[in-house]
N, C-alpha and C. Protein backbone atom coordinates (compact mmCIF):
# COMPACT_ATOMS: atom_id res chain seq x y z
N UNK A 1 125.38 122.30 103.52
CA UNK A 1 125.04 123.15 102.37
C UNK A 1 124.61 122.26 101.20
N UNK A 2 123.61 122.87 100.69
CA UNK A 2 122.93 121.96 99.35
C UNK A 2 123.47 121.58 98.24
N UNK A 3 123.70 120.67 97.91
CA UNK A 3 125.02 120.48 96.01
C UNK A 3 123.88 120.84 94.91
N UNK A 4 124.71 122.01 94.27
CA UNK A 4 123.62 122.26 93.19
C UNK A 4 123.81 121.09 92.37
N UNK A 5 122.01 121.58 91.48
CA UNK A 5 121.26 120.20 91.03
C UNK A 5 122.29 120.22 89.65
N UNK A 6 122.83 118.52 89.33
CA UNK A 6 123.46 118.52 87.99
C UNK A 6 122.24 118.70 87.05
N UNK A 7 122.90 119.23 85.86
CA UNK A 7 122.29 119.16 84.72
C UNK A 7 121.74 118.12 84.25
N UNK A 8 120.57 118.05 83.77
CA UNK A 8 119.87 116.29 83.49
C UNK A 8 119.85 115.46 84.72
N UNK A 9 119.74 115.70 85.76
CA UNK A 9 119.63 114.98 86.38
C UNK A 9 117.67 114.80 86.99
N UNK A 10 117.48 113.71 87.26
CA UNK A 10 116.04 113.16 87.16
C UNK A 10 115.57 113.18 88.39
N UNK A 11 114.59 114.00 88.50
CA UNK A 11 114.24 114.73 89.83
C UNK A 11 112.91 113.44 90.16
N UNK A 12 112.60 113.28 91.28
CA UNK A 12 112.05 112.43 92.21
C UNK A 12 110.42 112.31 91.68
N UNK A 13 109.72 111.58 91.22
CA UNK A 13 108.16 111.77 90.98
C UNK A 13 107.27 112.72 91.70
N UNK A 14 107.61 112.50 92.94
CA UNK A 14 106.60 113.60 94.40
C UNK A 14 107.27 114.74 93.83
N UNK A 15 108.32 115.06 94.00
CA UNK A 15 108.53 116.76 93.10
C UNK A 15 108.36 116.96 91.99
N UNK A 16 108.36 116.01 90.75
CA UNK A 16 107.69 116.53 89.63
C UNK A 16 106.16 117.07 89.70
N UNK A 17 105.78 115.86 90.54
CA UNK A 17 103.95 116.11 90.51
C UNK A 17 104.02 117.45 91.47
N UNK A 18 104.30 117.66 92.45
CA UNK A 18 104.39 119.44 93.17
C UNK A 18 104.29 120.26 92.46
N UNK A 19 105.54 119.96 91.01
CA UNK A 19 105.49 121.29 90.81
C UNK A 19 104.57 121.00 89.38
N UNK A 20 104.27 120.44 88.87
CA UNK A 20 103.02 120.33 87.98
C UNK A 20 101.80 120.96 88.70
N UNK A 21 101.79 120.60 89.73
CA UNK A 21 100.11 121.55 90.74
C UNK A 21 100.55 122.66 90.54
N UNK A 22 101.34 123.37 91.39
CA UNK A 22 102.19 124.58 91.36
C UNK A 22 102.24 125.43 90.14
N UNK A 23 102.23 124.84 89.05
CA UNK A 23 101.65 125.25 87.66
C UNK A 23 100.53 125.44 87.49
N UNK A 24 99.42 124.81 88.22
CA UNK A 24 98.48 124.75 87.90
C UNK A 24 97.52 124.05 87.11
N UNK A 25 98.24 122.34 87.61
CA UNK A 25 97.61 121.37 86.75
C UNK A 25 97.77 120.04 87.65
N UNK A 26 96.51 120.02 88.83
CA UNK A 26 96.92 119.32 89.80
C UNK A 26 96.49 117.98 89.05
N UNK A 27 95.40 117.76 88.02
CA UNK A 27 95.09 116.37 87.66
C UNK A 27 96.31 115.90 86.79
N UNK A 28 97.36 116.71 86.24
CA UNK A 28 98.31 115.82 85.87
C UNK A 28 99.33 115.46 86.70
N UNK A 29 99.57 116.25 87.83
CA UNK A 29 100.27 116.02 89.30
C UNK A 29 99.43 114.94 89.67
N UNK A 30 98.49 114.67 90.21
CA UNK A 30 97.95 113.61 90.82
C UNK A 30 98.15 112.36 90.06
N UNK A 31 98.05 112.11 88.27
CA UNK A 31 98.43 110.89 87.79
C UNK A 31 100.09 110.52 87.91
N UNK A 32 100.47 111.54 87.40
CA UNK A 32 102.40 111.16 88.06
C UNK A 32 102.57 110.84 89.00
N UNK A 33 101.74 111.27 90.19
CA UNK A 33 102.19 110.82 91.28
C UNK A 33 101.29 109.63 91.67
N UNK A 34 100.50 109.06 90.92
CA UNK A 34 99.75 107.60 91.57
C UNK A 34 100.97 107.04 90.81
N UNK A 35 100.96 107.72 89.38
CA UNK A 35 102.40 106.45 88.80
C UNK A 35 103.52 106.01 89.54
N UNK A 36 104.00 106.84 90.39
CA UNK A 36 104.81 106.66 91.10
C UNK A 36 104.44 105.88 92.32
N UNK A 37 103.59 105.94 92.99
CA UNK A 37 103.39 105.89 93.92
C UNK A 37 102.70 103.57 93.91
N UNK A 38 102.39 103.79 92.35
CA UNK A 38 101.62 102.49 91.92
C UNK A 38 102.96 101.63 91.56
N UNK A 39 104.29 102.33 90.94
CA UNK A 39 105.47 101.60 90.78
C UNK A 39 106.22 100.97 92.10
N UNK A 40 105.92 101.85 92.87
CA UNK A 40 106.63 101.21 94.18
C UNK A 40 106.00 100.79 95.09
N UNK A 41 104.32 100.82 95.54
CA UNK A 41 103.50 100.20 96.69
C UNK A 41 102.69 98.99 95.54
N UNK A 42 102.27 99.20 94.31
CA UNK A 42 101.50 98.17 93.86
C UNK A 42 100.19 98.95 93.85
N UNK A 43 98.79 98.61 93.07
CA UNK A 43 97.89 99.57 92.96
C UNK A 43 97.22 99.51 94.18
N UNK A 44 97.31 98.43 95.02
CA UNK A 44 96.55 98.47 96.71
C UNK A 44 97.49 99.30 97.92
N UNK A 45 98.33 99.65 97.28
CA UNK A 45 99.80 100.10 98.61
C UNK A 45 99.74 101.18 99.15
N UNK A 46 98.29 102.50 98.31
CA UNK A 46 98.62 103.30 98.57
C UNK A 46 97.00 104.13 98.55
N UNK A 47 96.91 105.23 99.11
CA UNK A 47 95.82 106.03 99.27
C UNK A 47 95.70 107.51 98.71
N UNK A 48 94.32 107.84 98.03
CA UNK A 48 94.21 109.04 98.08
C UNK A 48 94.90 110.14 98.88
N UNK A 49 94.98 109.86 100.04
CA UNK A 49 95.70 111.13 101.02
C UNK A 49 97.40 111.19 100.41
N UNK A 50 97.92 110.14 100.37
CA UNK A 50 98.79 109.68 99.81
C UNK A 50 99.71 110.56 98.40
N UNK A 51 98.32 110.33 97.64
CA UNK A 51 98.67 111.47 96.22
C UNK A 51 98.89 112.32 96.40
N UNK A 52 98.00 112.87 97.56
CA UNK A 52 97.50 114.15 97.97
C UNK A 52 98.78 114.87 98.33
N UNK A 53 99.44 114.55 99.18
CA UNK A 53 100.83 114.31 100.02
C UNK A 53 102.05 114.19 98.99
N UNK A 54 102.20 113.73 97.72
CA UNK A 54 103.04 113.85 97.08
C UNK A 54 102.93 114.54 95.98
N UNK A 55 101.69 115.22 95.87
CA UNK A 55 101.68 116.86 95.39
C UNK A 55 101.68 117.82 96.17
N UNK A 56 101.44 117.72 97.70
CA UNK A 56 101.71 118.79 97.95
C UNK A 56 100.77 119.14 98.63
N UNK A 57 99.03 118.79 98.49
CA UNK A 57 98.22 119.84 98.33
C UNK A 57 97.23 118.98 99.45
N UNK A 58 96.06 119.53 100.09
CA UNK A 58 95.51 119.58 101.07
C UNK A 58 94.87 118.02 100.26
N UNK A 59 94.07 117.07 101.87
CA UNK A 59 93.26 115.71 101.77
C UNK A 59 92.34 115.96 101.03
N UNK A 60 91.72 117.12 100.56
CA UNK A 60 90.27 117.05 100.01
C UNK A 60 90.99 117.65 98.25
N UNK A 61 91.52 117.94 98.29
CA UNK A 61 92.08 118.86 96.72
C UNK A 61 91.87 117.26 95.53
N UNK A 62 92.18 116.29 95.91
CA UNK A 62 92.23 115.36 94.99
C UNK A 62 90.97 115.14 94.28
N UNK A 63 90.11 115.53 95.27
CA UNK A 63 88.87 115.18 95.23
C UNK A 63 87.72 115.95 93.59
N UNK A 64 88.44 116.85 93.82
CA UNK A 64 88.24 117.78 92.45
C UNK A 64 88.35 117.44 91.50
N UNK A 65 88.88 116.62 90.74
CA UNK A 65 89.39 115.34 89.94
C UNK A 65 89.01 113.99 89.99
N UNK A 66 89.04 113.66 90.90
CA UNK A 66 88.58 112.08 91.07
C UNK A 66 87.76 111.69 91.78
N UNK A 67 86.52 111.10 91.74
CA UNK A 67 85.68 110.91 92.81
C UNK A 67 86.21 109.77 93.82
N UNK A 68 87.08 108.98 93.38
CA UNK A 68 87.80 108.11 94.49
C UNK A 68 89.45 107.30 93.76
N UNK A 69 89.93 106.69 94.63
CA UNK A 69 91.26 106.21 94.28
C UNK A 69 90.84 105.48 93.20
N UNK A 70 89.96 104.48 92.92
CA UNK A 70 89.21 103.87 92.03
C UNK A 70 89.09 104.67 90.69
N UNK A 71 88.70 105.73 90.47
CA UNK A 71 88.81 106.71 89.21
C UNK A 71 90.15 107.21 89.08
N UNK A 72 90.91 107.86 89.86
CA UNK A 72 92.73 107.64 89.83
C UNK A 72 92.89 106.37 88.98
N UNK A 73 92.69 105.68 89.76
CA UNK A 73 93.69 104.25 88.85
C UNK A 73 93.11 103.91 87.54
N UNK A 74 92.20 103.93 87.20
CA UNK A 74 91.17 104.00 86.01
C UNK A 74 91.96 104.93 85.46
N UNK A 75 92.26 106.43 85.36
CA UNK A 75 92.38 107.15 84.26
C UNK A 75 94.02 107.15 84.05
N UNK A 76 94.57 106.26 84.96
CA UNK A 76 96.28 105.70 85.23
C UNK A 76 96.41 104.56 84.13
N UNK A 77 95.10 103.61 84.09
CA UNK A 77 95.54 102.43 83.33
C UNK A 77 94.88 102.60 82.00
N UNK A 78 93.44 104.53 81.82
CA UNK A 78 93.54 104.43 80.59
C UNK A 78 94.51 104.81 79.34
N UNK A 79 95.54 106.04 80.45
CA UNK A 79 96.87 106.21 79.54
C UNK A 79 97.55 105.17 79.81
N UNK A 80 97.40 104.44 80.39
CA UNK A 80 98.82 103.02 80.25
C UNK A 80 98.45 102.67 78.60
N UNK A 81 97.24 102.25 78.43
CA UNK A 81 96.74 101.58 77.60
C UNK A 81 96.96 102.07 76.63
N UNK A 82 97.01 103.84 76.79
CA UNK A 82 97.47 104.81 75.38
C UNK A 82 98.66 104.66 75.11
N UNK A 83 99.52 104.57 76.18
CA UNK A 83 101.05 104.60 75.85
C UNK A 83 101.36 103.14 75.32
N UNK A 84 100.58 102.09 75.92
CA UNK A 84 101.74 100.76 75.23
C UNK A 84 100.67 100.79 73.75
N UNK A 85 99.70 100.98 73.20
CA UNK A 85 99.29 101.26 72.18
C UNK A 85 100.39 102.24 71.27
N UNK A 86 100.74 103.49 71.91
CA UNK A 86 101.33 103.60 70.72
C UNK A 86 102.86 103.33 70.89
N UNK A 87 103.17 102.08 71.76
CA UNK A 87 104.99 101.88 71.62
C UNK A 87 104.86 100.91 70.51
N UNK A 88 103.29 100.32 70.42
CA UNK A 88 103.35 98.80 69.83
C UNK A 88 102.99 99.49 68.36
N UNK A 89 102.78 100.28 68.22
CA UNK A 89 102.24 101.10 66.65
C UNK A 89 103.94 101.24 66.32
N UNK A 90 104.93 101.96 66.75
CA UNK A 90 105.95 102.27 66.65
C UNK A 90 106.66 101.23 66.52
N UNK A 91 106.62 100.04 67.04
CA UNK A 91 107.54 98.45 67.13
C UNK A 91 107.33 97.82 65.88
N UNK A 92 105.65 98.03 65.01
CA UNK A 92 105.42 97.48 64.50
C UNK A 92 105.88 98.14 62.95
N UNK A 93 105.62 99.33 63.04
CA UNK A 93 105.97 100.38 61.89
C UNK A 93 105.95 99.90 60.91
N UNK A 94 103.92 99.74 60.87
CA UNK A 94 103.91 99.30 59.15
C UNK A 94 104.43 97.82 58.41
N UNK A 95 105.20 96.74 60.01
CA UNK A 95 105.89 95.66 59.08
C UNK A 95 106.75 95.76 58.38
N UNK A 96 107.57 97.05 58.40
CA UNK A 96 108.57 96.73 57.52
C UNK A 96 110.16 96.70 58.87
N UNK A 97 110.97 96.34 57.73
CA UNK A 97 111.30 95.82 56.90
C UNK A 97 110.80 94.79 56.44
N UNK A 98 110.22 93.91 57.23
CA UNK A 98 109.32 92.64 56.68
C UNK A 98 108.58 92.17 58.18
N UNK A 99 106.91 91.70 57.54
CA UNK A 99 106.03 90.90 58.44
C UNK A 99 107.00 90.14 59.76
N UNK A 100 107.42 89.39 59.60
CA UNK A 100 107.91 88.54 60.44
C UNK A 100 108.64 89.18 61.55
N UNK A 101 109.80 90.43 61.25
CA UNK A 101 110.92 90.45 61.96
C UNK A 101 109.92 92.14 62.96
N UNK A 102 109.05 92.32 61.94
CA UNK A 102 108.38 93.24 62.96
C UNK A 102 106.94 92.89 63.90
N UNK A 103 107.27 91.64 63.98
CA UNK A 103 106.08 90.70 64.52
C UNK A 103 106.52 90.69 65.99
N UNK A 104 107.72 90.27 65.47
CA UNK A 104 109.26 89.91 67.23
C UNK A 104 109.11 91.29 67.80
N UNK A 105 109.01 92.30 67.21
CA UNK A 105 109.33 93.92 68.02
C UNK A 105 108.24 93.86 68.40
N UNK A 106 107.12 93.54 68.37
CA UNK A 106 105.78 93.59 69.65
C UNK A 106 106.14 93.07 70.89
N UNK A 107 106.79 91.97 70.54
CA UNK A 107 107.04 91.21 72.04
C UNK A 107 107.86 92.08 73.24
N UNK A 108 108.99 92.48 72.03
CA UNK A 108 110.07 93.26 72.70
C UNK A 108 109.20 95.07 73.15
N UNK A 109 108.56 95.53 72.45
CA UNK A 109 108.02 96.75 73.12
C UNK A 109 107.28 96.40 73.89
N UNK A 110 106.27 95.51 74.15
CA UNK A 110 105.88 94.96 75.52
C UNK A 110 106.75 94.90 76.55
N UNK A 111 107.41 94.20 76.79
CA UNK A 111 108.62 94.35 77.73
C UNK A 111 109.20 95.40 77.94
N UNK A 112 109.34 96.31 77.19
CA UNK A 112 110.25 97.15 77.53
C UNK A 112 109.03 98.17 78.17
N UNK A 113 107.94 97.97 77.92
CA UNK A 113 106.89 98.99 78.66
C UNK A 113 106.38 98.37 79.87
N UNK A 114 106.73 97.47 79.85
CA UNK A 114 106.47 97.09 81.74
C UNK A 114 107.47 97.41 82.20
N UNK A 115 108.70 97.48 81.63
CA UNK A 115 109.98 97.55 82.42
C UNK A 115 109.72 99.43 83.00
N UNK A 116 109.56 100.20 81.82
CA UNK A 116 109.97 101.50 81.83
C UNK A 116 109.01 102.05 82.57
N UNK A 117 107.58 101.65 82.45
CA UNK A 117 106.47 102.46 83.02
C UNK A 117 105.34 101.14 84.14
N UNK A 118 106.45 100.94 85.16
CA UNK A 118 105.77 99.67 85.99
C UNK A 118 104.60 100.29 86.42
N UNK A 119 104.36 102.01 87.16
CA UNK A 119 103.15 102.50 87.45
C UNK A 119 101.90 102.05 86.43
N UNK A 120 101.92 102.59 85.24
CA UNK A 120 101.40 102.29 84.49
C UNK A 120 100.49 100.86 84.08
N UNK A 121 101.74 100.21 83.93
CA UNK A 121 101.33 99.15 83.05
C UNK A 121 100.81 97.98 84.64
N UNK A 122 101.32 97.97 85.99
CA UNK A 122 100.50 97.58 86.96
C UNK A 122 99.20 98.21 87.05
N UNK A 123 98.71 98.75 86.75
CA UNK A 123 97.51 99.99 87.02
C UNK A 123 96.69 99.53 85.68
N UNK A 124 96.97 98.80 84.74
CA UNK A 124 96.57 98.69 83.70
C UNK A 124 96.03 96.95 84.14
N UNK A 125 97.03 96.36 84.63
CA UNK A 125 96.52 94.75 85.27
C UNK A 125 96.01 94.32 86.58
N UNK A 126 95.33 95.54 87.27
CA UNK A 126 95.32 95.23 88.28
C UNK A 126 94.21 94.36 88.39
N UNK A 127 93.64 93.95 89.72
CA UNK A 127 92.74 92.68 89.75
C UNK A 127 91.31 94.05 89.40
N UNK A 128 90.37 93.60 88.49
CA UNK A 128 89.14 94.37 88.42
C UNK A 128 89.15 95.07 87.28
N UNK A 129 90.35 95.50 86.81
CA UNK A 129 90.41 96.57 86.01
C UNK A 129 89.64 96.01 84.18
N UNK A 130 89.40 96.46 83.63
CA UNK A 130 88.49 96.36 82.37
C UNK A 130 89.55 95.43 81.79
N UNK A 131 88.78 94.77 81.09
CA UNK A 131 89.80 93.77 79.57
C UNK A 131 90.28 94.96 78.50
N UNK A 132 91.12 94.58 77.70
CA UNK A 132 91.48 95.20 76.83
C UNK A 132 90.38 95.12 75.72
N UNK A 133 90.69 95.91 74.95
CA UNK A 133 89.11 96.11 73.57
C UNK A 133 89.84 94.59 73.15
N UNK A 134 88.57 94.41 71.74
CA UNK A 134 88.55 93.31 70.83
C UNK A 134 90.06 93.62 70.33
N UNK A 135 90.98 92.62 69.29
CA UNK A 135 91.63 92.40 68.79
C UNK A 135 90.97 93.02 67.32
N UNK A 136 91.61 93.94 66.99
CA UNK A 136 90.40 95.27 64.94
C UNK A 136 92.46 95.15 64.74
N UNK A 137 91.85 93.90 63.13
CA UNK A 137 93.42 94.89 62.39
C UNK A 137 93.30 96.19 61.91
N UNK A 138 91.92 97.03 62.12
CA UNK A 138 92.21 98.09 61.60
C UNK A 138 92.68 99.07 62.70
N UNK A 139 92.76 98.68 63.76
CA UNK A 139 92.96 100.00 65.14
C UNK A 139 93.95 99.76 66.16
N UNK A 140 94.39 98.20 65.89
CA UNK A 140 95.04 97.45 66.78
C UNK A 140 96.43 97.02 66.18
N UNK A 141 98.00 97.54 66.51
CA UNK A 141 99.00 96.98 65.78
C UNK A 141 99.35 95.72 65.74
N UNK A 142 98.43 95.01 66.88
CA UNK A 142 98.82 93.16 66.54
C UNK A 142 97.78 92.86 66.08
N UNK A 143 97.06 93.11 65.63
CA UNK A 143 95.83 93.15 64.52
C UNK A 143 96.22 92.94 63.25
N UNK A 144 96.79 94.32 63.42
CA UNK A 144 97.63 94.40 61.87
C UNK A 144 98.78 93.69 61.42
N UNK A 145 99.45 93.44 62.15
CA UNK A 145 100.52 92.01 62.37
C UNK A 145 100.00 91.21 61.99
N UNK A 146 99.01 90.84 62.78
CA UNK A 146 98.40 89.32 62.32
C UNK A 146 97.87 89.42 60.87
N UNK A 147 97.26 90.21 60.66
CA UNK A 147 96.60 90.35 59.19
C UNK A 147 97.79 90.57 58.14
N UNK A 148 99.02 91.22 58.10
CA UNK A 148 99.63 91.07 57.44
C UNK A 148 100.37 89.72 57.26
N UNK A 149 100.12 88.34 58.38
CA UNK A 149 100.91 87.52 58.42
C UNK A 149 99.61 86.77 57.55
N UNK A 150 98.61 87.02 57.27
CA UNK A 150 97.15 86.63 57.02
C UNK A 150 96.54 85.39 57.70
N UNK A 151 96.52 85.78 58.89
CA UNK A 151 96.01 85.66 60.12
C UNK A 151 94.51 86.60 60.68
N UNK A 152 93.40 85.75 60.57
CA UNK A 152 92.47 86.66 61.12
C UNK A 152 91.58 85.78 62.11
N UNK A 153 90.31 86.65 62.26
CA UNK A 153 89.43 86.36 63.06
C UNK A 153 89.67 85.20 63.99
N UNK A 154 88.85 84.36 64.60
CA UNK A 154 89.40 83.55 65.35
C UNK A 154 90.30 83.02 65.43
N UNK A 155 91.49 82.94 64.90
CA UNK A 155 92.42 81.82 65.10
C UNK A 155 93.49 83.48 65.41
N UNK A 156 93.65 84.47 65.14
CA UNK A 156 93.78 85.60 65.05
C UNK A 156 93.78 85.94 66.15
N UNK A 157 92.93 86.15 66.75
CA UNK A 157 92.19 86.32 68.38
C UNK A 157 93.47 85.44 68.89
N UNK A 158 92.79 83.77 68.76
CA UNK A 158 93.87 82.90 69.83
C UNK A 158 95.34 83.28 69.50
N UNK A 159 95.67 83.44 68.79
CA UNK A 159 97.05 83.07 68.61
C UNK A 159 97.70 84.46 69.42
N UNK A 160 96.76 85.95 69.35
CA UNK A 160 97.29 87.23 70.06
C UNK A 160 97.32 86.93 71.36
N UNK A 161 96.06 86.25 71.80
CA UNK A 161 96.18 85.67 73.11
C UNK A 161 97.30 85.28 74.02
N UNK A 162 97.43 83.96 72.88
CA UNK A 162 98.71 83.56 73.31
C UNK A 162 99.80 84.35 73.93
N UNK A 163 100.12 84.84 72.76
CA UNK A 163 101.22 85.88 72.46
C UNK A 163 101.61 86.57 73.93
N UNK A 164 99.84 87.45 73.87
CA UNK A 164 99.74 88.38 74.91
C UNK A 164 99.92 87.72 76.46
N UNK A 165 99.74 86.76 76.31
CA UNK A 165 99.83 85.45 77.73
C UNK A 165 101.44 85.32 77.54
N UNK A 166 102.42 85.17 76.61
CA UNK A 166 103.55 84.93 76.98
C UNK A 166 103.89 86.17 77.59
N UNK A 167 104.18 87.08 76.55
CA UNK A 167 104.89 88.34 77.29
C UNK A 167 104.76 88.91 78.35
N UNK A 168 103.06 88.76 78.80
CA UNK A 168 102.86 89.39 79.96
C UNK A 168 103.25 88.64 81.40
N UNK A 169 103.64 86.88 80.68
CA UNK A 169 104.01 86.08 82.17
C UNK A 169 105.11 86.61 82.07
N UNK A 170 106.22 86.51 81.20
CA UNK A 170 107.31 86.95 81.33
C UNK A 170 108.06 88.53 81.80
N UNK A 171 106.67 89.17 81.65
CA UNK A 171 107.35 90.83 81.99
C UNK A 171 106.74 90.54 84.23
N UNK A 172 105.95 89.75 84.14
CA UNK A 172 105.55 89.29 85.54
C UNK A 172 106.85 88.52 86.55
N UNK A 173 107.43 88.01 85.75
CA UNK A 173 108.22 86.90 86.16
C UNK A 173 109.62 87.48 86.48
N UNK A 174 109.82 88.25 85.51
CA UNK A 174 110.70 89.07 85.32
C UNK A 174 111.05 90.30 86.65
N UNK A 175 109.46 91.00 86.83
CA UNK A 175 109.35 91.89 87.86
C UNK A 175 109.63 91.21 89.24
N UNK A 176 109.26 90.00 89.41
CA UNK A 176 109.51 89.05 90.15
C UNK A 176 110.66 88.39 90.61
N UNK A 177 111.56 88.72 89.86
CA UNK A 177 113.20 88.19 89.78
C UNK A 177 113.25 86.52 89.55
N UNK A 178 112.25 86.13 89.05
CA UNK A 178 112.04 84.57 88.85
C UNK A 178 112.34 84.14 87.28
N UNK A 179 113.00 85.31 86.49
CA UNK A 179 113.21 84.79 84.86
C UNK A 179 114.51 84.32 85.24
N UNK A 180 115.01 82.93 84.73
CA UNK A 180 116.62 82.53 84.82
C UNK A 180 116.81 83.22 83.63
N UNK A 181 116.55 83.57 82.45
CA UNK A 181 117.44 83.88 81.36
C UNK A 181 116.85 85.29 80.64
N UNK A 182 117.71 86.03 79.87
CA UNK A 182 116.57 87.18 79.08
C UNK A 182 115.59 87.03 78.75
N UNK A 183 114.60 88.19 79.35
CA UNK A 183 113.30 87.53 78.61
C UNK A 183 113.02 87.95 76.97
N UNK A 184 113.84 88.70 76.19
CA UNK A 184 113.93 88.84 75.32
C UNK A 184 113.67 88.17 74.32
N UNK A 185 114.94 86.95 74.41
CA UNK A 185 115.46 85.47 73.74
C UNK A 185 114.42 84.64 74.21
N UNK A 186 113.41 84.97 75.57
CA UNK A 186 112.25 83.70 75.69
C UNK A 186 111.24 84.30 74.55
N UNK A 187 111.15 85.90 74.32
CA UNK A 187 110.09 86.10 73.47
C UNK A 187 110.62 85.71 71.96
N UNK A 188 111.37 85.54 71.69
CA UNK A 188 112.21 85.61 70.19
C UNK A 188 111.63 84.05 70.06
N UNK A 189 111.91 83.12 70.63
CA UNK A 189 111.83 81.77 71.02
C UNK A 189 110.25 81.62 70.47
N UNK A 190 109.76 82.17 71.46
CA UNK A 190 107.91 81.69 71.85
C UNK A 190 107.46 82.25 70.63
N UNK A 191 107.46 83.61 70.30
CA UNK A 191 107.13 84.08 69.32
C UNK A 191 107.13 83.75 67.84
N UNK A 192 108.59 83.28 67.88
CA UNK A 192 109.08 82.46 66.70
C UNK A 192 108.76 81.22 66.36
N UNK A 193 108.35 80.46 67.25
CA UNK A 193 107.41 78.99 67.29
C UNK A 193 106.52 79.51 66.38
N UNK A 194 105.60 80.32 66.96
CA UNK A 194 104.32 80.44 66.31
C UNK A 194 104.37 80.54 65.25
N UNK A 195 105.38 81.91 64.94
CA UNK A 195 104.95 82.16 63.29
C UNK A 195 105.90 81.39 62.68
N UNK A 196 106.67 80.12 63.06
CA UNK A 196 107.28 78.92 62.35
C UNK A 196 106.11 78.16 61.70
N UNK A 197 104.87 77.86 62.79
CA UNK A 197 103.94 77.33 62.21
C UNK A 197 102.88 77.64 61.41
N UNK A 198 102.99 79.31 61.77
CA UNK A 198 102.12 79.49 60.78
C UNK A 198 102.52 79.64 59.08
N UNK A 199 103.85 80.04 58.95
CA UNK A 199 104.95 79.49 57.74
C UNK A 199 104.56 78.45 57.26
N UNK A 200 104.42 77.41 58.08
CA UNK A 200 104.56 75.68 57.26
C UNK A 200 102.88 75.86 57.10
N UNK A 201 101.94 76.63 57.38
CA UNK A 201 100.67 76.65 56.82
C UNK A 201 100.38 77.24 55.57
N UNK A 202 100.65 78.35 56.03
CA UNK A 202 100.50 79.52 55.20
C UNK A 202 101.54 80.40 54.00
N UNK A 203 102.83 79.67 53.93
CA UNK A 203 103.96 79.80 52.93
C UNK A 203 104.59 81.43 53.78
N UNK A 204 104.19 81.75 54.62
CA UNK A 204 104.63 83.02 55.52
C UNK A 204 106.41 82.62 55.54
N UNK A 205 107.60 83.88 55.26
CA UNK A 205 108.78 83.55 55.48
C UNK A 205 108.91 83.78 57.14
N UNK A 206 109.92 82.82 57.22
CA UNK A 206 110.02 82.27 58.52
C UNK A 206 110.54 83.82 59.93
N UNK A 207 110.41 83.88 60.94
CA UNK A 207 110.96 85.08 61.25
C UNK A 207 112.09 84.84 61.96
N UNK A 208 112.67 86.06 61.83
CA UNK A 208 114.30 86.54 61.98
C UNK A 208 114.26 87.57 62.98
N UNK A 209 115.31 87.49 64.35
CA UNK A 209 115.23 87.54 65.44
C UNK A 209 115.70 89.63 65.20
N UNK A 210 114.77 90.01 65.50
CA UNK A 210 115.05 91.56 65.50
C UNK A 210 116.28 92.22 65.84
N UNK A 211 116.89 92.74 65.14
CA UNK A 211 118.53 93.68 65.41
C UNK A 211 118.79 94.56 66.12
């Protein structure tokens, strides 16, 4: 006999996306379920029929939506791109309490968005997939970081680079089981180098490891 379902309890991706079709909204069933399906096979692990199968709905239904797995993963890694955009708008919030200590919360909402949304944010790196736009302090929250640290244009660029090269080895490394220590304290570390030096350039106060 079946144990009724606890309260709050977090029902399986393939049945969320079911019953999202079942509603009558199979293209948002079909992205939940590549998310899912991209968190645990990787973006090569898995097939159209596949989606198809963990909504529920006949081999050709996907098709209505996507002209191939290739456009799936595309419109998978263009909300990835929406969502860690706006965790990093939220991390950054304006710089306050101060430039520096909301410089460190980029690193840390990076991480925590590979951790939380691996569909996603794999689907967002996969081999082929588009570069990210230019580095605009007006549209971009490490843009605006940087510009509030008064940091721009080229050196601006490199230094996000960087940045974006640490966190992302480390949220890699991490997925990998190959980090010996938090990767947190490696971003607090790496991060904090930088804008140490850019301090002794630029009179910037030094940054202070986020609370």
């Amino acid at each position: 006999m079946a144990q009724p379902e606890k309260p709050g309890a977090q029902k399986p991706a393939a049945e969320t996306a079911r019953r999202g079709y079942h509603h009558g909204n199979l293209l948002e069933a079909l992205v939940e379920a590549a998310a899912a399906l991209v968190a645990e096979r990787g973006p090569e692990g898995f097939s159209m029929l596949d989606a198809a199968k963990a909504c529920g709905v006949s081999a050709s239904a996907p098709y209505k939506h996507f002209a191939d797995k290739a456009a799936l993963l595309q419109e998978l890694a263009r909300r990835g791109g929406q969502k860690l955009f706006d965790r990093l708008g939220v991390a950054w919030n304006g710089g306050r309490p101060e430039a520096p200590k909301a410089f460190l919360r980029l690193g840390h909402a990076y991480l925590a968005f590979a951790r939380e949304e691996p569909g996603y944010y794999l689907a967002m790196f996969r081999p082929g997939a588009p570069p990210p736009p230019p580095l605009d302090p007006a549209t971009s929250p490490m843009g605006a970081a940087l510009a509030a640290l008064g940091v721009g244009g080229a050196q601006g660029s490199g230094i996000a680079l960087q940045i974006w090269a640490l966190s992302h080895g480390l949220a890699s490394l991490e997925r990998s089981g190959h980090l010996p220590m938090p990767a947190e304290e490696m971003i607090d570390t790496g991060v904090g180098r930088l804008l140490r030096g850019l301090a002794v350039e630029r009179g910037v106060p030094p940054p202070a490891a986020p609370a």
